[in-house]
N, C-alpha and C. Protein backbone atom coordinates (compact mmCIF):
# COMPACT_ATOMS: atom_id res chain seq x y z
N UNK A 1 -49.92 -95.52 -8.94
CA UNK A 1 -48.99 -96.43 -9.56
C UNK A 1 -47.76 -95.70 -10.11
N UNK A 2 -47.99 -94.70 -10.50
CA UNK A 2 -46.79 -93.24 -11.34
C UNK A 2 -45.87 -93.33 -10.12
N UNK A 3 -46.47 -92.99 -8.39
CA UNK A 3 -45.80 -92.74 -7.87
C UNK A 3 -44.91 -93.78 -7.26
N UNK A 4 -45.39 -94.53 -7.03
CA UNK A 4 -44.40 -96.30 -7.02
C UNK A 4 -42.84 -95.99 -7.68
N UNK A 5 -43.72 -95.93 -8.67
CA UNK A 5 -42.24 -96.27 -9.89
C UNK A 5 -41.54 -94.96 -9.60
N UNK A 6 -41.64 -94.11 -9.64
CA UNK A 6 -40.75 -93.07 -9.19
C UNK A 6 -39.56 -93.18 -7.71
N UNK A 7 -40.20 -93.51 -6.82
CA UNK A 7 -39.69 -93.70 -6.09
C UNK A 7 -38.57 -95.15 -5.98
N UNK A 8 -39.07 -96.00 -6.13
CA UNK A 8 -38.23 -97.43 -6.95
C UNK A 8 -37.05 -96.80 -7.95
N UNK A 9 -37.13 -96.06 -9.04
CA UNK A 9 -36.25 -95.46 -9.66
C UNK A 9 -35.33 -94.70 -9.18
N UNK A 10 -35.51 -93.82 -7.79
CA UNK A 10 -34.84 -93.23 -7.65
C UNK A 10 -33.65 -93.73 -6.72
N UNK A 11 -34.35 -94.61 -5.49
CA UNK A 11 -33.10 -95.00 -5.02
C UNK A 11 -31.78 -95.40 -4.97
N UNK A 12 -31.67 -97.00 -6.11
CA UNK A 12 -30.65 -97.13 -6.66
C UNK A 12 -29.63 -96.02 -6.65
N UNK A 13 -29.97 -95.20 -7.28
CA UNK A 13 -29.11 -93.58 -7.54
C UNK A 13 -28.58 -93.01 -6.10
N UNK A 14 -29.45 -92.81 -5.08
CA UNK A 14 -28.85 -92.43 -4.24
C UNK A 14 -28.45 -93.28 -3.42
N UNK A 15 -28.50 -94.89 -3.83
CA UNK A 15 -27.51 -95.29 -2.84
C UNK A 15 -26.21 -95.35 -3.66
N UNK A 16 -25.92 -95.80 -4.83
CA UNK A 16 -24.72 -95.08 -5.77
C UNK A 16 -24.18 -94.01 -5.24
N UNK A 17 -24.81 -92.92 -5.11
CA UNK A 17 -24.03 -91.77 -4.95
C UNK A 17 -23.69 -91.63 -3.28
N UNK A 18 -24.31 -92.63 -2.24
CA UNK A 18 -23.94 -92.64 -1.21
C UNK A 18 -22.62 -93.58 -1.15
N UNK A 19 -22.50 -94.56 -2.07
CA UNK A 19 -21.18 -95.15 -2.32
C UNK A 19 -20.16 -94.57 -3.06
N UNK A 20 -20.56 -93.66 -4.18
CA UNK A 20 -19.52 -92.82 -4.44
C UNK A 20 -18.67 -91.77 -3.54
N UNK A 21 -19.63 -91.19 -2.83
CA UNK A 21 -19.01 -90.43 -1.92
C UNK A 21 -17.93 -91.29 -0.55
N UNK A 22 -18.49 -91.78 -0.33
CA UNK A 22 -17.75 -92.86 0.64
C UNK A 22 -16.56 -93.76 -0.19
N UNK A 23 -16.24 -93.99 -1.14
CA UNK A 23 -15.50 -94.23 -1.62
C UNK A 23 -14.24 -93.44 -2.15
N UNK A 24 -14.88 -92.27 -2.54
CA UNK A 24 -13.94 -91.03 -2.35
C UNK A 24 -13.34 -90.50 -1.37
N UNK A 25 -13.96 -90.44 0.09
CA UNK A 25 -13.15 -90.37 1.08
C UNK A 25 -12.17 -91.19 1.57
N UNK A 26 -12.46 -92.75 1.60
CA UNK A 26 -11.51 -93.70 1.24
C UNK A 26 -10.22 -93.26 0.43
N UNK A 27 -10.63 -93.27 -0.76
CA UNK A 27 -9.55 -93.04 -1.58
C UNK A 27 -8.53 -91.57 -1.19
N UNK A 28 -9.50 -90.24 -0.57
CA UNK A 28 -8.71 -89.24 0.13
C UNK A 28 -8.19 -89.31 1.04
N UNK A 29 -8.22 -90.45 2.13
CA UNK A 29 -7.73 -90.22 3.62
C UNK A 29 -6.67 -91.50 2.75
N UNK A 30 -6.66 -92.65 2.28
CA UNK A 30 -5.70 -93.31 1.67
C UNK A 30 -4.61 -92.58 1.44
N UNK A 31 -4.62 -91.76 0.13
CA UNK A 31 -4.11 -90.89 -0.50
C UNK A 31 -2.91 -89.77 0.35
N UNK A 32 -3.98 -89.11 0.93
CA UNK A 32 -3.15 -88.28 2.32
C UNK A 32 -2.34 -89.40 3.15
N UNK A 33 -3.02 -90.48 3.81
CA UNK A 33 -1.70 -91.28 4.74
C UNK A 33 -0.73 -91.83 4.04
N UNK A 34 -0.63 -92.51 2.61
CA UNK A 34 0.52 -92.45 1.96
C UNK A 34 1.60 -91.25 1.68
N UNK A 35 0.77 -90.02 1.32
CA UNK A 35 1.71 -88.55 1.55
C UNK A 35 2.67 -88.28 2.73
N UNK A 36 1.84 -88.76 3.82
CA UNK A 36 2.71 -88.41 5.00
C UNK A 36 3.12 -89.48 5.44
N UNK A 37 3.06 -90.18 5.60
CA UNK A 37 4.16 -91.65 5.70
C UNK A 37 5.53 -91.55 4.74
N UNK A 38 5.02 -91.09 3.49
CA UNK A 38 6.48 -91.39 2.82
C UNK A 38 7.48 -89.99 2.92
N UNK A 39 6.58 -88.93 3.36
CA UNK A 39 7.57 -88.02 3.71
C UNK A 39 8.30 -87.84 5.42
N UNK A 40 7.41 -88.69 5.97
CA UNK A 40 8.31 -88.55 7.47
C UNK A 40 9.49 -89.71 7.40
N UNK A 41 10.32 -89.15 7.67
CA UNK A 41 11.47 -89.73 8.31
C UNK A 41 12.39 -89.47 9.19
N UNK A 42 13.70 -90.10 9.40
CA UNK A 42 14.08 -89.35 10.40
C UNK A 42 15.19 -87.82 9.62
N UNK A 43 15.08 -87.42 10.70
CA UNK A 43 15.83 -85.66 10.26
C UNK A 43 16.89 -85.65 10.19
N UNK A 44 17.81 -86.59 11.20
CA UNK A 44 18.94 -86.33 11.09
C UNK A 44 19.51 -87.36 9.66
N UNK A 45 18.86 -88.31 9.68
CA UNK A 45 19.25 -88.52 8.15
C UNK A 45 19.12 -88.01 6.64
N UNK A 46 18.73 -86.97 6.84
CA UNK A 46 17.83 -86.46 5.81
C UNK A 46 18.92 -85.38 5.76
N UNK A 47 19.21 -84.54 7.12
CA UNK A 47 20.43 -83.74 7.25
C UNK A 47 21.84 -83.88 6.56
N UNK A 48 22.04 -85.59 6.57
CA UNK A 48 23.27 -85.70 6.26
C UNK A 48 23.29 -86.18 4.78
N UNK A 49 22.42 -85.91 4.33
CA UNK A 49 22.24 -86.27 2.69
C UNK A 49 22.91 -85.34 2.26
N UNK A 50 23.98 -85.36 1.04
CA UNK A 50 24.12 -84.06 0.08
C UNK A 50 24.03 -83.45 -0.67
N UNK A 51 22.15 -84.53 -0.97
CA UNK A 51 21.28 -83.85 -1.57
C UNK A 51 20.11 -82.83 -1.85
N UNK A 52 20.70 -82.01 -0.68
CA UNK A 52 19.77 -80.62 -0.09
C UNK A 52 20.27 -79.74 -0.71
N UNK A 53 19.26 -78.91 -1.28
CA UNK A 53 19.75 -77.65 -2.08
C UNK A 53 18.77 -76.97 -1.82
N UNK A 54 19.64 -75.21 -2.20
CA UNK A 54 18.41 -74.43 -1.76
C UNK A 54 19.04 -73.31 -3.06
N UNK A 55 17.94 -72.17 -3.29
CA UNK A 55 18.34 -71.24 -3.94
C UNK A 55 19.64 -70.54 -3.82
N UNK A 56 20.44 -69.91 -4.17
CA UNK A 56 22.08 -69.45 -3.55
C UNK A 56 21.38 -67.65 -3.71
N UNK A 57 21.52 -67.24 -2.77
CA UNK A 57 21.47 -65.26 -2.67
C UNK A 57 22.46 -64.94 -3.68
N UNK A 58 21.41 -63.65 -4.14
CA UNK A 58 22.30 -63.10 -5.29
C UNK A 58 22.23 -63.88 -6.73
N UNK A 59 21.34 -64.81 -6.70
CA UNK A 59 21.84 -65.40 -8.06
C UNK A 59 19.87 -65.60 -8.49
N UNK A 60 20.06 -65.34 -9.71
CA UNK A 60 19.09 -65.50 -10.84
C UNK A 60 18.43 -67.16 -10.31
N UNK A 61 17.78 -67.43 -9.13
CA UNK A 61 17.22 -68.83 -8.96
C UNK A 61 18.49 -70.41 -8.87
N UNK A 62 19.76 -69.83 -8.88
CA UNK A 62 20.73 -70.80 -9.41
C UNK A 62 20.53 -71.64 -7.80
N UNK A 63 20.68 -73.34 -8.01
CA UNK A 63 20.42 -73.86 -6.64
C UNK A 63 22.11 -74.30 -6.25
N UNK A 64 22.26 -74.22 -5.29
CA UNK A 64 23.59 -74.35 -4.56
C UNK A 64 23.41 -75.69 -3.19
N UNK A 65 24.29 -76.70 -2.82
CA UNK A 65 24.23 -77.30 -1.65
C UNK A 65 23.81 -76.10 -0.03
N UNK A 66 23.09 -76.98 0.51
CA UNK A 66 22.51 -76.17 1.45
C UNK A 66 23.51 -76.52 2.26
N UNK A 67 23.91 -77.81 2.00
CA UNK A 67 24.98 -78.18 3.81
C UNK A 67 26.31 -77.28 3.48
N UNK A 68 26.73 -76.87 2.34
CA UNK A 68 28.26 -76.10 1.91
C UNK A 68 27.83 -74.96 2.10
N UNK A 69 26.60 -74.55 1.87
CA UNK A 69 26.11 -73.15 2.62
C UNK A 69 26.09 -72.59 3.90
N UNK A 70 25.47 -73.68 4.55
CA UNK A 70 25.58 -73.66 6.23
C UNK A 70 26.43 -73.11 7.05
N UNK A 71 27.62 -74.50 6.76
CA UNK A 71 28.97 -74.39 7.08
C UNK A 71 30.38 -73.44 7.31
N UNK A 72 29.86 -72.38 5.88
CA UNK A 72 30.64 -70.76 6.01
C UNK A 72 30.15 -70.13 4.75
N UNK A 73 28.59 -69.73 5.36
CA UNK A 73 28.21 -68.91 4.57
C UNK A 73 28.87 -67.19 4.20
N UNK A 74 29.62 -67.20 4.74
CA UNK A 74 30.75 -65.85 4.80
C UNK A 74 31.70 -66.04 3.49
N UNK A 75 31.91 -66.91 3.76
CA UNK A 75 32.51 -67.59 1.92
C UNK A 75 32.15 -67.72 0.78
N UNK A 76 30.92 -67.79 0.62
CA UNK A 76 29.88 -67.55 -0.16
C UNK A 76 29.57 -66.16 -0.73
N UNK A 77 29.76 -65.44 0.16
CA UNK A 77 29.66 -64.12 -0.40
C UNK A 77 30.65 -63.04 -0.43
N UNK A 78 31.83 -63.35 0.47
CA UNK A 78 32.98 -63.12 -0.38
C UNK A 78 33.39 -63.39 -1.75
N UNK A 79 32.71 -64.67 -2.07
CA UNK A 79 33.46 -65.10 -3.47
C UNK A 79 32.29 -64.46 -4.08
N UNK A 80 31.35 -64.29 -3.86
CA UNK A 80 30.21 -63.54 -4.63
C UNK A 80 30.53 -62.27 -5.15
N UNK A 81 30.88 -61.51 -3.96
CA UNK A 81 31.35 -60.41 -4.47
C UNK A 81 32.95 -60.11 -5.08
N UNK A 82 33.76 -60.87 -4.68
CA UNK A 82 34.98 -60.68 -5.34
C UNK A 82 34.86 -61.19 -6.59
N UNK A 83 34.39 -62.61 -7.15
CA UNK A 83 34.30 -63.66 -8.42
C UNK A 83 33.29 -63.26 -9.22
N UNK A 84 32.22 -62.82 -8.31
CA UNK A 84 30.64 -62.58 -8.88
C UNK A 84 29.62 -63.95 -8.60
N UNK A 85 28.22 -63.63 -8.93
CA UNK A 85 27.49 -65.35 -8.46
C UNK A 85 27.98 -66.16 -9.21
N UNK A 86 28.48 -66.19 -10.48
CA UNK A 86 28.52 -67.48 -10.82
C UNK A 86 29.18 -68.14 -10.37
N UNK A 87 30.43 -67.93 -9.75
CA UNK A 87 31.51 -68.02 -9.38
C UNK A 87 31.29 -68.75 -8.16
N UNK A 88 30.23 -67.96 -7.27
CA UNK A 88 29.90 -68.49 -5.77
C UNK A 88 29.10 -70.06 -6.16
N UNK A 89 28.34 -69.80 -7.06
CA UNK A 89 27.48 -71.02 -6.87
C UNK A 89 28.34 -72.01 -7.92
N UNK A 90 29.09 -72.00 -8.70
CA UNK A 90 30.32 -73.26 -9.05
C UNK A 90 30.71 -73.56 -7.99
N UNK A 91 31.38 -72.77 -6.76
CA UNK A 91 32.50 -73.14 -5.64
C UNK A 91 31.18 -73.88 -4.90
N UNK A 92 29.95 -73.61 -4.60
CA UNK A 92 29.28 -74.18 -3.66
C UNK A 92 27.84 -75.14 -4.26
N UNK A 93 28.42 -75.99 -5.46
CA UNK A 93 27.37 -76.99 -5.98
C UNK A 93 27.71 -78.02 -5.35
């Protein structure tokens, strides 16, 4: 009779925890396809934003436009070295 009830007791639990787990993967593969859905788009629009920035060389982490970088990065470090960084990354925010 001990062993009845033991077994009766225990299931519940592992079917719980067979729904917990399955519910968690749910919620992880959810989770992940919202991540990558909202980060794909298209490139070339994303390109022409002029809201891309990247670190500027030479400078203490300072972020500078990536597309004014691109464009004549030779300018950039002329004025770097003639003005100094701060100088470069004012002319190229």
């Amino acid at each position: 009779m001990v062993r009845n009830q033991k077994e009766k007791s225990e299931e519940p639990w592992v079917g719980r925890r067979i729904l917990g787990v399955a519910f968690a993967g749910v919620v992880a593969v959810a989770a992940g396809a919202f991540v990558m859905l909202s980060r794909n788009g298209d490139g070339a629009e994303q390109e022409q934003t002029a809201g891309r920035t990247m670190k500027g060389p030479d400078t203490s982490g300072e972020r500078i436009s990536r597309n004014k970088f691109e464009e004549d990065p030779k300018r950039y470090f002329k004025t770097c070295r003639q003005k100094g960084p701060k100088a470069a990354v004012d002319d190229f925010k």
